[in-house]
N, C-alpha and C. Protein backbone atom coordinates (compact mmCIF):
# COMPACT_ATOMS: atom_id res chain seq x y z
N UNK A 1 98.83 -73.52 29.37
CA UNK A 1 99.38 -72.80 30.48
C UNK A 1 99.14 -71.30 30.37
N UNK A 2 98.84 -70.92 29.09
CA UNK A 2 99.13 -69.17 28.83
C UNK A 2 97.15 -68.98 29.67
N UNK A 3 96.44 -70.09 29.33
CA UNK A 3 95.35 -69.91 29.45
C UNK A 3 95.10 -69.72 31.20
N UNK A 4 96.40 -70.23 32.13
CA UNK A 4 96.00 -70.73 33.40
C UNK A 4 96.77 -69.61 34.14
N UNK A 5 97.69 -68.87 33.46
CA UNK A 5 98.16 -67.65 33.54
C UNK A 5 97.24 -66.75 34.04
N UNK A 6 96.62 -66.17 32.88
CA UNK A 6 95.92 -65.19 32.74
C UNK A 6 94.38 -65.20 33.00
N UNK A 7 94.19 -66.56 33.73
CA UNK A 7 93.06 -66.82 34.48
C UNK A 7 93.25 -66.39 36.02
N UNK A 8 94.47 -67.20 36.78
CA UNK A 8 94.72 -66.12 38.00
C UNK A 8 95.07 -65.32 38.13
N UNK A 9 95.74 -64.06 36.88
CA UNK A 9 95.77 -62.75 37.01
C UNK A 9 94.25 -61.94 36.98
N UNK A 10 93.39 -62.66 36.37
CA UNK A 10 92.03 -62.05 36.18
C UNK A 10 91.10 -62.09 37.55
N UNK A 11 92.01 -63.27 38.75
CA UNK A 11 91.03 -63.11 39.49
C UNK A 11 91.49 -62.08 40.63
N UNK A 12 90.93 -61.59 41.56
CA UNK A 12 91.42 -60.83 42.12
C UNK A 12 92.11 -61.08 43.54
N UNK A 13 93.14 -60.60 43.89
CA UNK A 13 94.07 -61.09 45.15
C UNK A 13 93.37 -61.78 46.02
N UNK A 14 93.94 -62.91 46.47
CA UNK A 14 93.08 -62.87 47.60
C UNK A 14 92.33 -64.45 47.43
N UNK A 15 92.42 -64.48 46.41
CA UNK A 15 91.17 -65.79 45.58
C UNK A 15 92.05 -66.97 46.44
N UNK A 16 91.41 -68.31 46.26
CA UNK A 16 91.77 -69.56 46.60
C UNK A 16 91.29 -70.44 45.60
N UNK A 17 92.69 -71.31 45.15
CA UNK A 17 92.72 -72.23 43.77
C UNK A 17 92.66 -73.60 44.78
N UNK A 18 91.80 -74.36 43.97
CA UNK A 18 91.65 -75.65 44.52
C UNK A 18 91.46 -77.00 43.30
N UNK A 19 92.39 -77.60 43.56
CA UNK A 19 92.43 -79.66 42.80
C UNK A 19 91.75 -80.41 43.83
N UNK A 20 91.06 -80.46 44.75
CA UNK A 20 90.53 -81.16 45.31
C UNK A 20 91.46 -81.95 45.54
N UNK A 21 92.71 -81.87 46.61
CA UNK A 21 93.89 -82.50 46.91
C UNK A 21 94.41 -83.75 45.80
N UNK A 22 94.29 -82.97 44.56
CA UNK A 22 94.76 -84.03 43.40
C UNK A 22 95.89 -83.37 42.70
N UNK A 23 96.50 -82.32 43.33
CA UNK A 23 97.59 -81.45 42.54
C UNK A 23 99.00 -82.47 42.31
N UNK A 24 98.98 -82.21 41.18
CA UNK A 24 100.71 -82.79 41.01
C UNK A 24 101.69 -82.48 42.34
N UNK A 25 102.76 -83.27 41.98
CA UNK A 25 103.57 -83.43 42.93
C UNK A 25 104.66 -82.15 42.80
N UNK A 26 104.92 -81.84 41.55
CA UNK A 26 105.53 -80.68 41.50
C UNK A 26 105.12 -79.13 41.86
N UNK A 27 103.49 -79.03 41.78
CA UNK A 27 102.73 -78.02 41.97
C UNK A 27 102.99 -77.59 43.62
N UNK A 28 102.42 -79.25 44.09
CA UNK A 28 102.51 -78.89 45.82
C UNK A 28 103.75 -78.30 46.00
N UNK A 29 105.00 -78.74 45.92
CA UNK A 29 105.99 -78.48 46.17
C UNK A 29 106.64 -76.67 46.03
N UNK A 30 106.25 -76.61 44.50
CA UNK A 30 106.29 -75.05 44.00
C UNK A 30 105.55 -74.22 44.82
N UNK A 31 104.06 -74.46 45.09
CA UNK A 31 103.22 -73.53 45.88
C UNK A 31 102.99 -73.56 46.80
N UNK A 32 103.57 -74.63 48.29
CA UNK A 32 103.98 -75.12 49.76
C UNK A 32 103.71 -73.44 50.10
N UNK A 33 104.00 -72.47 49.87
CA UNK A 33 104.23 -71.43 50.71
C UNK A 33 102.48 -70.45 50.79
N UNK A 34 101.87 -70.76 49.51
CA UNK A 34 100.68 -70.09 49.63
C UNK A 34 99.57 -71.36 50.11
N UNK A 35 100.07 -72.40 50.26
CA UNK A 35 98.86 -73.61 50.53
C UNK A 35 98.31 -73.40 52.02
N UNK A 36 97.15 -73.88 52.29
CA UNK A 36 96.76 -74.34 53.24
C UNK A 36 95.88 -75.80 53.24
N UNK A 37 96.71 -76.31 54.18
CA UNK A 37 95.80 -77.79 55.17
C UNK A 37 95.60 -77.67 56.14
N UNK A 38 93.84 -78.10 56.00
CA UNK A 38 93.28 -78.28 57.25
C UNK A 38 94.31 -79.67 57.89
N UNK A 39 94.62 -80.44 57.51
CA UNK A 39 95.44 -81.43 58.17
C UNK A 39 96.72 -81.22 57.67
N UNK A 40 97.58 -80.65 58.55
CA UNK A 40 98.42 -80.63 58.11
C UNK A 40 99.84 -82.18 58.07
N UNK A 41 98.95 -83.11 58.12
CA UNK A 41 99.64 -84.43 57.79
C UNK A 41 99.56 -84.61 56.31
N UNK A 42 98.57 -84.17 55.48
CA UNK A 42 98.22 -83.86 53.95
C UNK A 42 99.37 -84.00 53.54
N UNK A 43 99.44 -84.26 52.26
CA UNK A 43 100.45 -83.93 51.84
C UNK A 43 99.79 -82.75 50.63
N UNK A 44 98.83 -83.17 49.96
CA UNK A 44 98.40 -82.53 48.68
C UNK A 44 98.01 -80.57 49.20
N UNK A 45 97.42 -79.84 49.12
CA UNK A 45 96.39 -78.62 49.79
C UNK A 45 95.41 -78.55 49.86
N UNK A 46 94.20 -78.38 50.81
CA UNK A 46 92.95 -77.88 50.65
C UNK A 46 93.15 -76.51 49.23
N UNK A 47 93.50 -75.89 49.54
CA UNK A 47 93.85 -75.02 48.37
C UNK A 47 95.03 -73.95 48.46
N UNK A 48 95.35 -73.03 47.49
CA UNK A 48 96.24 -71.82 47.71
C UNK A 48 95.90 -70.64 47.28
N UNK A 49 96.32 -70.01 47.95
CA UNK A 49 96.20 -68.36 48.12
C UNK A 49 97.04 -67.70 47.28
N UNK A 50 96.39 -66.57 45.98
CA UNK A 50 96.29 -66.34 44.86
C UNK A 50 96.95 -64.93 45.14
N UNK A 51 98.03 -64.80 44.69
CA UNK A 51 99.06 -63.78 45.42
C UNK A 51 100.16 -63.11 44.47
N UNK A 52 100.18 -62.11 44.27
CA UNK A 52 101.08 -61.73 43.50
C UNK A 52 102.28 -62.54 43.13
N UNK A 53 102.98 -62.67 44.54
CA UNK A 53 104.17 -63.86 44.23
C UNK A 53 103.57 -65.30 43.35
N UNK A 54 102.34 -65.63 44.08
CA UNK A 54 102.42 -66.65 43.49
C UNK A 54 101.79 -66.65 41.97
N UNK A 55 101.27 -65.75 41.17
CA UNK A 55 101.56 -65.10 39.68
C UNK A 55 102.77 -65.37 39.49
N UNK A 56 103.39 -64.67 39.66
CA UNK A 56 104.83 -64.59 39.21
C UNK A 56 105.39 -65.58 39.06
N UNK A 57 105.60 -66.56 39.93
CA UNK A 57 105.90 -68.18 39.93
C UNK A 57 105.02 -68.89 38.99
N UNK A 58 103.69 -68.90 39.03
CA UNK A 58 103.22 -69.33 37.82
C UNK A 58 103.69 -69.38 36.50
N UNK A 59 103.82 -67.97 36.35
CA UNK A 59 104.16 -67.97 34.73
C UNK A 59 105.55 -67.82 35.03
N UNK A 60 106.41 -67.82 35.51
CA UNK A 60 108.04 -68.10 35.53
C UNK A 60 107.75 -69.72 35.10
N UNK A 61 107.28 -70.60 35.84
CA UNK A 61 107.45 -72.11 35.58
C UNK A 61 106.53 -72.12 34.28
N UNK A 62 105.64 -71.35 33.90
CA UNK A 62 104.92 -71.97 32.94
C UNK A 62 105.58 -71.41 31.27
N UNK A 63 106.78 -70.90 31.64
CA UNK A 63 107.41 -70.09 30.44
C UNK A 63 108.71 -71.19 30.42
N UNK A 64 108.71 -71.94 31.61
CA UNK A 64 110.12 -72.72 31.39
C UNK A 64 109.56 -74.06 30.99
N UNK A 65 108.13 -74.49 30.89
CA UNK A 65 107.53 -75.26 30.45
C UNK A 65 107.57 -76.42 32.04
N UNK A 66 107.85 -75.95 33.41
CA UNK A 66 107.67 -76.72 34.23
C UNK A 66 106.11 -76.89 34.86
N UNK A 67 105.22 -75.91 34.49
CA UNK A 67 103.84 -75.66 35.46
C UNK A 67 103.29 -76.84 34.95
N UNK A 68 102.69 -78.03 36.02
CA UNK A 68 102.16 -79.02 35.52
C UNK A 68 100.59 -78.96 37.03
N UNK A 69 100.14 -78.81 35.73
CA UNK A 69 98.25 -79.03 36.45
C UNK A 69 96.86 -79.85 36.58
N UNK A 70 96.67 -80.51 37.25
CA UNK A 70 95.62 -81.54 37.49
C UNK A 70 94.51 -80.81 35.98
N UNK A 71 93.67 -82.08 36.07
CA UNK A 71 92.55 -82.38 34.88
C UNK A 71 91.23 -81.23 35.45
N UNK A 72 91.79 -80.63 36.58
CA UNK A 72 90.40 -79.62 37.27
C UNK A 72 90.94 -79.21 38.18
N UNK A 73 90.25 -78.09 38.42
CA UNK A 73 89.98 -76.90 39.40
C UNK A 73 89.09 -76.03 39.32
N UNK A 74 89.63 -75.55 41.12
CA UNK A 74 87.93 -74.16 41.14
C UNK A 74 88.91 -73.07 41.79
N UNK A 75 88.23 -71.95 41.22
CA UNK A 75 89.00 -70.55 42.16
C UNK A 75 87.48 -69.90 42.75
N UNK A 76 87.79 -69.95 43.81
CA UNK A 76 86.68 -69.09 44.67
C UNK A 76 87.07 -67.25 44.94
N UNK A 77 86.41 -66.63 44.85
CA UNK A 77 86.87 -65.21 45.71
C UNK A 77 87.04 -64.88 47.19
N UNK A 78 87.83 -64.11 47.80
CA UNK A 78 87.92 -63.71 48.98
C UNK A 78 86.41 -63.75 49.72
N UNK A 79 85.48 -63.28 48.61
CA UNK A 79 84.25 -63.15 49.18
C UNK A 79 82.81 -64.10 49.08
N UNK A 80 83.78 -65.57 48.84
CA UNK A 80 83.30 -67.08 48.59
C UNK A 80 82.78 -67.21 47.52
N UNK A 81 82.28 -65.89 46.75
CA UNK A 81 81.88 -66.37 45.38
C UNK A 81 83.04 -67.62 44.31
N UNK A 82 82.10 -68.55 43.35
CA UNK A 82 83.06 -69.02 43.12
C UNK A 82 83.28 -68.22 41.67
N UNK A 83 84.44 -68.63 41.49
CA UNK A 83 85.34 -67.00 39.90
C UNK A 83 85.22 -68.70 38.81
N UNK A 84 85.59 -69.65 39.21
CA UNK A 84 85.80 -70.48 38.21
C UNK A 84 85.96 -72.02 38.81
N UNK A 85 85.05 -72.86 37.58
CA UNK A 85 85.22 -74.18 37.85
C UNK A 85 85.92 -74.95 36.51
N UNK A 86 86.58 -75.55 36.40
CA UNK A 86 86.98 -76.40 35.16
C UNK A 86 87.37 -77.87 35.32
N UNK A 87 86.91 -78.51 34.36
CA UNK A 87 87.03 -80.23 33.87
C UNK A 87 87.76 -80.63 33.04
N UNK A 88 88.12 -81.69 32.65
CA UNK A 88 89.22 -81.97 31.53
C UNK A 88 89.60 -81.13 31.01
N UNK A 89 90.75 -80.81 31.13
CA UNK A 89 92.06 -79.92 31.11
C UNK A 89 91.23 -78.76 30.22
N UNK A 90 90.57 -78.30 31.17
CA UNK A 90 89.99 -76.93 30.49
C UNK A 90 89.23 -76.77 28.99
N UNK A 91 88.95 -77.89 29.21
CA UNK A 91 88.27 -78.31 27.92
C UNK A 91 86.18 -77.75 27.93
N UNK A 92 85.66 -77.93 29.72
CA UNK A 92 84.89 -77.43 30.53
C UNK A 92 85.08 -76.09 31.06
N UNK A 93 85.24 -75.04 31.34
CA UNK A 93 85.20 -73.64 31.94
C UNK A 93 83.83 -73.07 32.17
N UNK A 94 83.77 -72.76 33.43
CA UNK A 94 82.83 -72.30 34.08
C UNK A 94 83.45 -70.74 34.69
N UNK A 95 82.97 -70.07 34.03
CA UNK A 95 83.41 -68.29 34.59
C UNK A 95 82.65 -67.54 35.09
N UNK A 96 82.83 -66.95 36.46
CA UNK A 96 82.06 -65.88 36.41
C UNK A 96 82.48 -64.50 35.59
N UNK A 97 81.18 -63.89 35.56
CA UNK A 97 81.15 -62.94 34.89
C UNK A 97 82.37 -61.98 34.76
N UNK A 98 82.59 -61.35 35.60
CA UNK A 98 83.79 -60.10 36.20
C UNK A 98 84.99 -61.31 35.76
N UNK A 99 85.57 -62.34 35.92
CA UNK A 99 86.89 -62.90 35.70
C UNK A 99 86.50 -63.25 33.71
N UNK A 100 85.58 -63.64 33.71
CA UNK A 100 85.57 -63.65 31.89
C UNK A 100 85.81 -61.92 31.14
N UNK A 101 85.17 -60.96 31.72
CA UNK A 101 85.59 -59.51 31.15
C UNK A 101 86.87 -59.63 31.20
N UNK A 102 87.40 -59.56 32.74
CA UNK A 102 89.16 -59.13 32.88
C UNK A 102 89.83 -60.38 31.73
N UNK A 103 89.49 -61.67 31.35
CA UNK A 103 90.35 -62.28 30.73
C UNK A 103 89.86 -61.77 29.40
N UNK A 104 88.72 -61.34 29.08
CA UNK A 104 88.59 -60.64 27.25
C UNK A 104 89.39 -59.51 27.35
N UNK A 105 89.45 -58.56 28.45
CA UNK A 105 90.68 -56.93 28.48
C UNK A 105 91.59 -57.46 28.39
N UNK A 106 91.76 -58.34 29.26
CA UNK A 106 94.27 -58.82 29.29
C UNK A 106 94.16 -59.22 27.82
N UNK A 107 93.39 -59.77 27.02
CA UNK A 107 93.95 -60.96 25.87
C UNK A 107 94.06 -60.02 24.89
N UNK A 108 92.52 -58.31 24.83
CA UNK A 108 92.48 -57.46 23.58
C UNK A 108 93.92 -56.81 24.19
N UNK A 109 94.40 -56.32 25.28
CA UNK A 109 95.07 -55.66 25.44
C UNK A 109 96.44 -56.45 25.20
N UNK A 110 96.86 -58.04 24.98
CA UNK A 110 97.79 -58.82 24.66
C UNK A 110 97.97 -58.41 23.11
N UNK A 111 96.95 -58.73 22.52
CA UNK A 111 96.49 -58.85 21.14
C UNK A 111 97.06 -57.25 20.16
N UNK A 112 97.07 -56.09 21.03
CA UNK A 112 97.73 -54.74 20.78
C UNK A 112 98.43 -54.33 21.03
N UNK A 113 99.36 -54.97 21.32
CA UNK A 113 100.87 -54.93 21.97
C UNK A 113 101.63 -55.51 20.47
């Protein structure tokens, strides 16, 4: 979770996280407010919108040990580039460039604290 943290703080506002409508049931529920469906009969999200609040909620649930996350995801940028793809529970990571720097700065700058 510390890893899934400081992966959507690295990307920049604006981004869209996507499970390919396979998100836990608790996730949908927690992040209902940044999701969007194209059908909105869905229950799961096309994806959600990467938002300060929804940081904050992240690592609030992921410090109380509630953040529970599908086996994959992708974060795209505002500007469709994609920032990240991952496969079994992050075991696969695919980064772009600019979100792998910002996560080596947050971790040296974790690491000196």
């Amino acid at each position: 979770m510390q890893f899934f943290t400081a992966l959507v703080r690295a990307c920049p506002t604006g981004s869209r996280i996507t499970f390919d409508r396979s998100e836990p049931e608790s996730f949908v529920h927690a992040f209902k407010q940044w999701s969007h469906r194209s059908d909105p009969a869905s229950f799961e999200a096309d994806d959600c919108l990467i938002a300060a609040e929804f940081i904050s909620l992240a690592e609030q649930l992921a410090a109380r040990g509630e953040l529970k996350l599908d086996h994959r995801l992708g974060i795209s940028a505002p500007d469709g580039r994609l920032l990240c793809a991952s496969w079994d529970d992050f075991m696969i990571v695919k980064l772009a460039d600019d979100v792998c720097e910002a996560l080596q700065k947050s971790t040296g700058e974790e690491e000196s604290r």
